[in-house]
Protein backbone atom coordinates (compact mmCIF):
# COMPACT_ATOMS: atom_id res chain seq x y z
CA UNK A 1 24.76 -48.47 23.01
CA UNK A 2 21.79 -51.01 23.91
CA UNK A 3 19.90 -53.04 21.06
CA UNK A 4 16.84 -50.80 21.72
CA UNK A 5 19.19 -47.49 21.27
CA UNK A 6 20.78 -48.32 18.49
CA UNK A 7 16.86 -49.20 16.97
CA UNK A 8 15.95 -45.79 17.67
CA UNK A 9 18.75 -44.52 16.01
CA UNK A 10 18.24 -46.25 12.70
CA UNK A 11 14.55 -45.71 12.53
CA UNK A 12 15.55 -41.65 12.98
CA UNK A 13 18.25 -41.79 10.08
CA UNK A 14 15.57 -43.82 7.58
CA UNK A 15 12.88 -41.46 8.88
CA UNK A 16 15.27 -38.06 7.88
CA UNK A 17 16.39 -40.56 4.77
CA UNK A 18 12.78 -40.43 3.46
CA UNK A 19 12.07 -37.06 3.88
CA UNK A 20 15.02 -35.95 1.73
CA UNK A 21 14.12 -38.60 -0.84
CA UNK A 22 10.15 -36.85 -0.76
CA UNK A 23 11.86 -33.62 -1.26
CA UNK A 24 14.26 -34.32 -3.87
CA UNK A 25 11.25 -36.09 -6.10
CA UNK A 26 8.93 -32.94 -5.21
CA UNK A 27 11.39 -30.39 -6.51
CA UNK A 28 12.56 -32.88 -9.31
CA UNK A 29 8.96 -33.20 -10.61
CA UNK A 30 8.15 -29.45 -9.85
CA UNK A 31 11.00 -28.92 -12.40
CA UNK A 32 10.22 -31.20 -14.77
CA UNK A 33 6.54 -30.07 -14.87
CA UNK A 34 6.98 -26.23 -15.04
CA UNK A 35 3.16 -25.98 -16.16
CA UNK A 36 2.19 -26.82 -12.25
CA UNK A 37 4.65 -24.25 -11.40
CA UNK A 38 2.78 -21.22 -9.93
CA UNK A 39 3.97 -20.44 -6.27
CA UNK A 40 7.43 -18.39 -6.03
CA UNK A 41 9.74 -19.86 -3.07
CA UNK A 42 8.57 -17.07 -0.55
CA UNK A 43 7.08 -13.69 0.01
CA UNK A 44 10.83 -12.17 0.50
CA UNK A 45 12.00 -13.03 -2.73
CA UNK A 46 9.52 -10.59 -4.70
CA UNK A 47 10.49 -7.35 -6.14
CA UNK A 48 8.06 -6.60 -8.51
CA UNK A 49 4.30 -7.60 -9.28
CA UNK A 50 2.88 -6.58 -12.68
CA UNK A 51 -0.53 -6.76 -13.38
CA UNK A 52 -2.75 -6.35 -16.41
CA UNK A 53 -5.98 -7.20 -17.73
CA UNK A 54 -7.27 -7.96 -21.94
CA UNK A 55 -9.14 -4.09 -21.60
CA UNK A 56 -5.80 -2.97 -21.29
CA UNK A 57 -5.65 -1.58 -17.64
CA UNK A 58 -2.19 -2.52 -15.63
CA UNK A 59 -0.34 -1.60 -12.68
CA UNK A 60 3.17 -1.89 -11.59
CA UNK A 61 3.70 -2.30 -7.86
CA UNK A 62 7.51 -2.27 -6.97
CA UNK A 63 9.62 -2.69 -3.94
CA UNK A 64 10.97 0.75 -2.61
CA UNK A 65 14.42 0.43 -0.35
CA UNK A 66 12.69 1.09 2.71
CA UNK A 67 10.47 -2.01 2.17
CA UNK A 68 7.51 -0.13 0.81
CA UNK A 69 5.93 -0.56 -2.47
CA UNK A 70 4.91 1.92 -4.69
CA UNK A 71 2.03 1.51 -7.49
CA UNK A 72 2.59 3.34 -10.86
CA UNK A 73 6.12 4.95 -9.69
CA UNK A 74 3.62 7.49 -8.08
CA UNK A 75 1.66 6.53 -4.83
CA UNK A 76 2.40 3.94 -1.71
CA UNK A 77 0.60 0.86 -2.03
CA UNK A 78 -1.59 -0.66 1.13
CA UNK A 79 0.87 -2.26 3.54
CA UNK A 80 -1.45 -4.97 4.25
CA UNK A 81 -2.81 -5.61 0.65
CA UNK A 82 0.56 -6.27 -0.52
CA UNK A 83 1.75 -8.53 2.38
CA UNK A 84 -1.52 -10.71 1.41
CA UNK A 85 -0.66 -10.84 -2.56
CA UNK A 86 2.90 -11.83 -1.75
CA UNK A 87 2.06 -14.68 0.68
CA UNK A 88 -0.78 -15.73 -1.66
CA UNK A 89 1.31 -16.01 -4.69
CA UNK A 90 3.99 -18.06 -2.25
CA UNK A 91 1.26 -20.38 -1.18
CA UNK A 92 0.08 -21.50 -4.35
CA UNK A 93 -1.59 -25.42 -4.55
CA UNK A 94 -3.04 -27.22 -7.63
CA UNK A 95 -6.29 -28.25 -5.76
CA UNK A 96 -7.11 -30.18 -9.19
CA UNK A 97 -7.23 -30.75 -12.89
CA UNK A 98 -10.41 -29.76 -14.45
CA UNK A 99 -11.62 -32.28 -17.19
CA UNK A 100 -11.33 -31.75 -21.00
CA UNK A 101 -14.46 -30.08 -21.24
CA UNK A 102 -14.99 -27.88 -18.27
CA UNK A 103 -10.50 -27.47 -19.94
CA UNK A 104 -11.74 -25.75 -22.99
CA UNK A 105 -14.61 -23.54 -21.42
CA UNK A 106 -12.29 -21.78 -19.18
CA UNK A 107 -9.23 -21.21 -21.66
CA UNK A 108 -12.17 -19.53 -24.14
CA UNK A 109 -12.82 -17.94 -21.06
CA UNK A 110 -9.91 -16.88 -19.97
CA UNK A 111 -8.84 -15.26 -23.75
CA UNK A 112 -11.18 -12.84 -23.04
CA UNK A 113 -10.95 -11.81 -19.00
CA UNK A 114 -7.81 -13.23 -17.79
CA UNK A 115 -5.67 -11.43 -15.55
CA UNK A 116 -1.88 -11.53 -16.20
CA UNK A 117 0.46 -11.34 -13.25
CA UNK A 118 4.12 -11.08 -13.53
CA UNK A 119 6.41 -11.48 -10.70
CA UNK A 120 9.63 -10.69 -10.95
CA UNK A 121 12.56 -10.87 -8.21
CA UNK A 122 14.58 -8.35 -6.72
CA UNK A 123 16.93 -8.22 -8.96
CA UNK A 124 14.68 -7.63 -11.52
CA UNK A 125 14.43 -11.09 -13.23
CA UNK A 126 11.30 -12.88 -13.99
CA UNK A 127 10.38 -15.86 -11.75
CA UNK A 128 6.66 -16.29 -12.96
CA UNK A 129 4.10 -15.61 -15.43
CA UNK A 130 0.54 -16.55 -14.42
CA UNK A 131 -2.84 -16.06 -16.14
CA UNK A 132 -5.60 -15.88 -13.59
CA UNK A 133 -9.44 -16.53 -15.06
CA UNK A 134 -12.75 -16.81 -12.54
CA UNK A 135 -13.47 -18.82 -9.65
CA UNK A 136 -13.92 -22.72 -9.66
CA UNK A 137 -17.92 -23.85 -9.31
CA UNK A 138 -17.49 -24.89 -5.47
CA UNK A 139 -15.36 -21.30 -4.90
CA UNK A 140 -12.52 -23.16 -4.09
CA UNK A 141 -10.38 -21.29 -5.44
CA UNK A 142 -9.54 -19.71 -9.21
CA UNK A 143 -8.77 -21.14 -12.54
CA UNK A 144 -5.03 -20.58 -13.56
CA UNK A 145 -2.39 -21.23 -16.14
CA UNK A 146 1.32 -20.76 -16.61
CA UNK A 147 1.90 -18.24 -19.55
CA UNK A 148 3.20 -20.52 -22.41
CA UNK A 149 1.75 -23.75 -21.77
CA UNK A 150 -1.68 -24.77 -22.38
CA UNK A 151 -2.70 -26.85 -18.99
CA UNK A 152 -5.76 -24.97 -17.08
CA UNK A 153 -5.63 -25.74 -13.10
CA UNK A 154 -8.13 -24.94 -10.11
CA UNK A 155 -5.19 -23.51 -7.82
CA UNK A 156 -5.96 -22.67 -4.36
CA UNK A 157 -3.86 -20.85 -2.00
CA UNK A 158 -2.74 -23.73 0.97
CA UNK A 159 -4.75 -25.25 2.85
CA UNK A 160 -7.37 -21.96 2.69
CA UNK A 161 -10.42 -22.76 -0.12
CA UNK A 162 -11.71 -19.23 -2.02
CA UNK A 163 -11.52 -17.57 -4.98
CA UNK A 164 -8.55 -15.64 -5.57
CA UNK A 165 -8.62 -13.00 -8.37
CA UNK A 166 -10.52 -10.23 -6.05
CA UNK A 167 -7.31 -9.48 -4.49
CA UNK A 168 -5.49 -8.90 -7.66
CA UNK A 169 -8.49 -7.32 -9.69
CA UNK A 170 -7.99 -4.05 -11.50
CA UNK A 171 -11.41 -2.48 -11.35
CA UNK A 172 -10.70 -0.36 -8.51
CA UNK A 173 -6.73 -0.03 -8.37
CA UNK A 174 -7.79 3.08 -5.62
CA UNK A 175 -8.41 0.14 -3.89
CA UNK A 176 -4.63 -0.94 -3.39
CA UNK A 177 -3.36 2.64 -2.33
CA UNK A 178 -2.23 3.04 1.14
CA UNK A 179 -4.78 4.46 3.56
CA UNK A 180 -1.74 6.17 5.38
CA UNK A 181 -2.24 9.53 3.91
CA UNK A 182 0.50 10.83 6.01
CA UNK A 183 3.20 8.46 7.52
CA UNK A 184 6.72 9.85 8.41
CA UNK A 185 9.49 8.82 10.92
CA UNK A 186 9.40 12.06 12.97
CA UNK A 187 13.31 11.70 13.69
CA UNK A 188 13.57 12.35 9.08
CA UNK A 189 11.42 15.56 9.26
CA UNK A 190 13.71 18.23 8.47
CA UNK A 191 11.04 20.69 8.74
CA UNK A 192 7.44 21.52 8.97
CA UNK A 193 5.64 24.65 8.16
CA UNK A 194 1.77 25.17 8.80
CA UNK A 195 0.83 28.20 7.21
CA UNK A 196 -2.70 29.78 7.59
CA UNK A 197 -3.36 32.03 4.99
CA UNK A 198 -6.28 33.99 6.21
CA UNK A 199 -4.45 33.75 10.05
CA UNK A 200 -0.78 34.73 9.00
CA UNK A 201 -0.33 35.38 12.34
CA UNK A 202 -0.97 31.76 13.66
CA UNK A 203 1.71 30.40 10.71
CA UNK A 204 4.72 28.73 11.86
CA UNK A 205 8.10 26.24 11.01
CA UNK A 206 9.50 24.08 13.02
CA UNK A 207 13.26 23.39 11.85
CA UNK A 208 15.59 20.48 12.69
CA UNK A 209 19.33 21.57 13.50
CA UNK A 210 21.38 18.29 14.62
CA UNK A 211 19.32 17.08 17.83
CA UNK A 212 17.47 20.35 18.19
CA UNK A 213 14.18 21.50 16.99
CA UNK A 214 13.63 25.48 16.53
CA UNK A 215 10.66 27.09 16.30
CA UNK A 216 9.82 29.77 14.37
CA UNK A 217 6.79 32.29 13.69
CA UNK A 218 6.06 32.45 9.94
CA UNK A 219 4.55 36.33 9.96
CA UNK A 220 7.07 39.11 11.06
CA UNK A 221 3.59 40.79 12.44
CA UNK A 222 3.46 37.99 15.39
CA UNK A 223 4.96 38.93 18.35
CA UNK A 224 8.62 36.99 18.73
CA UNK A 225 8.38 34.97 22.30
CA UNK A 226 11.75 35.18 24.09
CA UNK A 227 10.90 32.24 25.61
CA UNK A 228 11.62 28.44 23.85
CA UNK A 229 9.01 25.72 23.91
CA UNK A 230 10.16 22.80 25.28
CA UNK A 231 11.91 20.06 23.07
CA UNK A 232 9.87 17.81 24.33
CA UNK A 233 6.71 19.32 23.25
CA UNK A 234 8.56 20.54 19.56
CA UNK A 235 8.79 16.67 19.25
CA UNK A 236 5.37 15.40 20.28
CA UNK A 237 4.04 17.68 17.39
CA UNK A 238 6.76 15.48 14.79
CA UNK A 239 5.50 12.40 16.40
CA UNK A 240 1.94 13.76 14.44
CA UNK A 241 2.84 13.09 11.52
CA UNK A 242 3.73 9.52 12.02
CA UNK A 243 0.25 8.09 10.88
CA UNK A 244 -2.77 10.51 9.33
CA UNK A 245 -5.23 8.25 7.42
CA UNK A 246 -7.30 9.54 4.92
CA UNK A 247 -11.47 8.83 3.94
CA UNK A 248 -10.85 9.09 0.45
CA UNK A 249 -9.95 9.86 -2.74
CA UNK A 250 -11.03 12.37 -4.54
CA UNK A 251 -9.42 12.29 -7.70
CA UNK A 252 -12.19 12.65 -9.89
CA UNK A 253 -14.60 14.57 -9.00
CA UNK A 254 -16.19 17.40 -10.94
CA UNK A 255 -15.29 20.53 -8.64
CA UNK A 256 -12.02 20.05 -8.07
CA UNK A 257 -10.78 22.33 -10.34
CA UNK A 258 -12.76 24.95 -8.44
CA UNK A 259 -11.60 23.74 -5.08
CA UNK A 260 -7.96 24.04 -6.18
CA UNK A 261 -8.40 27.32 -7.36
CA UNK A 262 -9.25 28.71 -3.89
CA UNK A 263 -6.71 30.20 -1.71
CA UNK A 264 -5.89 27.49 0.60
CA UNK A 265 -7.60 27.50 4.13
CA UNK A 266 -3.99 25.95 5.34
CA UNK A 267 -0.93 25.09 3.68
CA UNK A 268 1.56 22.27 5.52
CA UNK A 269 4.94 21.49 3.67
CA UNK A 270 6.93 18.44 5.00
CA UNK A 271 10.48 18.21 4.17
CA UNK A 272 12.08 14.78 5.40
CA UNK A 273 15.46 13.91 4.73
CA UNK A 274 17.16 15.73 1.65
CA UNK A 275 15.38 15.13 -1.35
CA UNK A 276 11.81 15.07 -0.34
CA UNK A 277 9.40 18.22 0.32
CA UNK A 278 5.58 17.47 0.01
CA UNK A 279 3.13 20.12 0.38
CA UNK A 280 -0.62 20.09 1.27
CA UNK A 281 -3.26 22.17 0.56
CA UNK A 282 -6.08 22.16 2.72
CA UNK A 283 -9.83 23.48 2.31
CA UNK A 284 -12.68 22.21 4.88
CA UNK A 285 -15.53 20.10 3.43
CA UNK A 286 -18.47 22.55 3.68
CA UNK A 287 -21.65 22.05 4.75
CA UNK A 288 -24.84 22.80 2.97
CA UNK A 289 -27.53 25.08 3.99
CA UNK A 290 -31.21 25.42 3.79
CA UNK A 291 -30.83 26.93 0.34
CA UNK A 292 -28.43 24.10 -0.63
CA UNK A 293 -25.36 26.35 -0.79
CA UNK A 294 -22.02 25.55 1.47
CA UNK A 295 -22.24 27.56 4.68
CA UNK A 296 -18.90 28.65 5.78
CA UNK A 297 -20.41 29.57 9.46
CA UNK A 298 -21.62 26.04 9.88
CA UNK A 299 -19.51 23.06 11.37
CA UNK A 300 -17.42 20.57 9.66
CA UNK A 301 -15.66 17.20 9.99
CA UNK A 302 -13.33 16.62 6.98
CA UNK A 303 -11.15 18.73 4.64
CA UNK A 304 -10.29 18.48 1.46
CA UNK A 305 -6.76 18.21 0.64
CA UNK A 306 -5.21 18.45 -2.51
CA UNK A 307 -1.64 16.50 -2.35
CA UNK A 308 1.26 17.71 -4.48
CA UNK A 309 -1.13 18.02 -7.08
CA UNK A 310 -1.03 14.85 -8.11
CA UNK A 311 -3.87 13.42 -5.32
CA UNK A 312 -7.08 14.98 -4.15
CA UNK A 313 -8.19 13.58 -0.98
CA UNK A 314 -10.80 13.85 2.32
CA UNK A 315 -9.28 13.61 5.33
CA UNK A 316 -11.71 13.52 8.84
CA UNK A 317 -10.97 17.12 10.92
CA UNK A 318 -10.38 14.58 14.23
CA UNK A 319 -7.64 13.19 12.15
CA UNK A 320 -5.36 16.33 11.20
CA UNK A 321 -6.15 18.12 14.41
CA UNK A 322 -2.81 17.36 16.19
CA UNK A 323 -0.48 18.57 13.11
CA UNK A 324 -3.16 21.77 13.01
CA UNK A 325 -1.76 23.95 15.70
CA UNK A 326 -1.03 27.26 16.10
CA UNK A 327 2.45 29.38 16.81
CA UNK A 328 1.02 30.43 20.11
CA UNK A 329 -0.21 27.26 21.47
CA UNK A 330 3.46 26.00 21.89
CA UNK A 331 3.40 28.01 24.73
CA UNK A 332 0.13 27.39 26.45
């Protein structure tokens, strides 16, 4: 080994050296400062996000097996909002330390709108307890403080500058739900019937049986085709239901009751794997005519669907048209 070599080498070790020493002192002081400590290790590691504000709203987002997260124990959150709140709470920064007096504004602040986030891991356990109040004076990013202690920060997330708390605000938790209205792997639908009430005769179920997919007319009155559709085209129609969005929810508005009441226009129930049917009602989103009444005989774009009647939601015609077919036009 030559003089120069041998240099090389020892700068490298020292180099490595140093970096473990930085480290060790940045998790050493982390620990002994647990005040500062806001960010969790990484996005993997959370299980469970609970939030709540001093009116007395909260939601409860958990991780489902399949890596989806559900709010409430009821609906699917938003993929992508909940890939953004777990990265933001793993890239948490102390940008600084407010003085005494700008201190004691935000904690009176913060008594009365502060936003509470638990995170917990996925074993259950929990790894943090943050308060969240407004945004810093530049927007840099938001005011926060570890439940317990007493120390207000302006925390940041990285390197990015912006104020934080209006992706974990309550005033519109519709605002976390999945737009996926429908999203199922087609190779776990059991079955699928579309049933059109006022066509029986168009009704049909398609029926998984190993690899195979059967189909089936739903109205004894329909004339049985000797003939079988091809699998091919039995499983393009599953492949559907992989992704319908919906426009909205419709949860509270005034005539649903009404709508609900009405014989469905169609009916779709989904079972997928063994434990899980959902069913659909469907009614089409009226127009109104000259007199300001809805006009059955004019054209539409969206339906109203009313989801296990738990949801009430609009869905755009363009969107459902694939899983809306007909028993005969497996054959065409």
């Amino acid at each position: 080994m030559t003089r120069t070599t041998a240099l090389l080498s020892a700068a490298v070790a020292l180099t490595a050296l140093a970096f473990a020493y930085i480290r060790y002192e940045d998790q050493h002081r982390e620990a002994a400062y647990p005040e500062r400590e806001f960010a969790v290790s990484s996005p993997q590691v959370i299980g469970r996000l609970f939030i709540a504000d001093m009116t007395g709203r909260s939601m409860d987002l958990r991780l489902q097996i399949d890596g989806s997260w559900l709010i409430n124990d009821s609906v699917t959150a938003s993929p992508t909002i909940m890939r953004q709140a777990t990265r933001t709470l793993s890239e948490l920064k102390i940008d600084h330390i407010p003085n005494s007096a700008a201190a004691r504004t935000v904690r009176r602040e913060m008594s009365a709108n502060a936003l509470k986030i638990e995170v917990y891991d996925r074993e259950g356990t929990k790894i943090r307890s943050l308060l969240m109040g407004g945004g810093t004076p530049k927007s840099v990013g938001s005011y926060m403080m570890v439940e317990g202690y007493n120390d207000v920060f302006a925390v940041r997330r990285g390197m990015l500058t912006g104020i934080l708390r209006p992706l974990f605000d309550l005033r519109d938790v519709s605002s976390w739900r999945s737009r996926d209205f429908i999203a199922y792997p087609p190779e776990e639908i059991r079955s699928v019937e579309v049933r059109y009430p006022r066509r029986p005769s168009e009704s049909f179920r398609i029926i998984r049986s190993g690899d195979t997919l059967r189909l089936d007319a739903l109205n004894e009155l329909t004339g049985a085709r000797r003939e079988r559709p091809q699998q091919r085209r039995l499983e393009s129609y599953l492949e559907a239901y992989q992704r319908i969005p919906l426009s909205t929810f419709e949860n509270e508005i005034s005539w649903r009751d009404s709508i609900s009441a009405m014989v469905p226009a169609i009916q779709i129930v989904v079972e997928v794997g063994h434990d899980r049917k959902d069913t659909f009602e469907l009614q089409p989103v009226l127009m109104l005519n000259e007199q300001g009444a809805r006009d059955a005989s004019l054209p539409f774009s969206s339906y109203w669907v009313e989801w296990g009647r738990r949801n009430f939601v609009t869905v755009q015609d363009h969107q459902l048209a694939p899983a809306l077919r007909t028993y005969q036009s497996f054959f065409e």
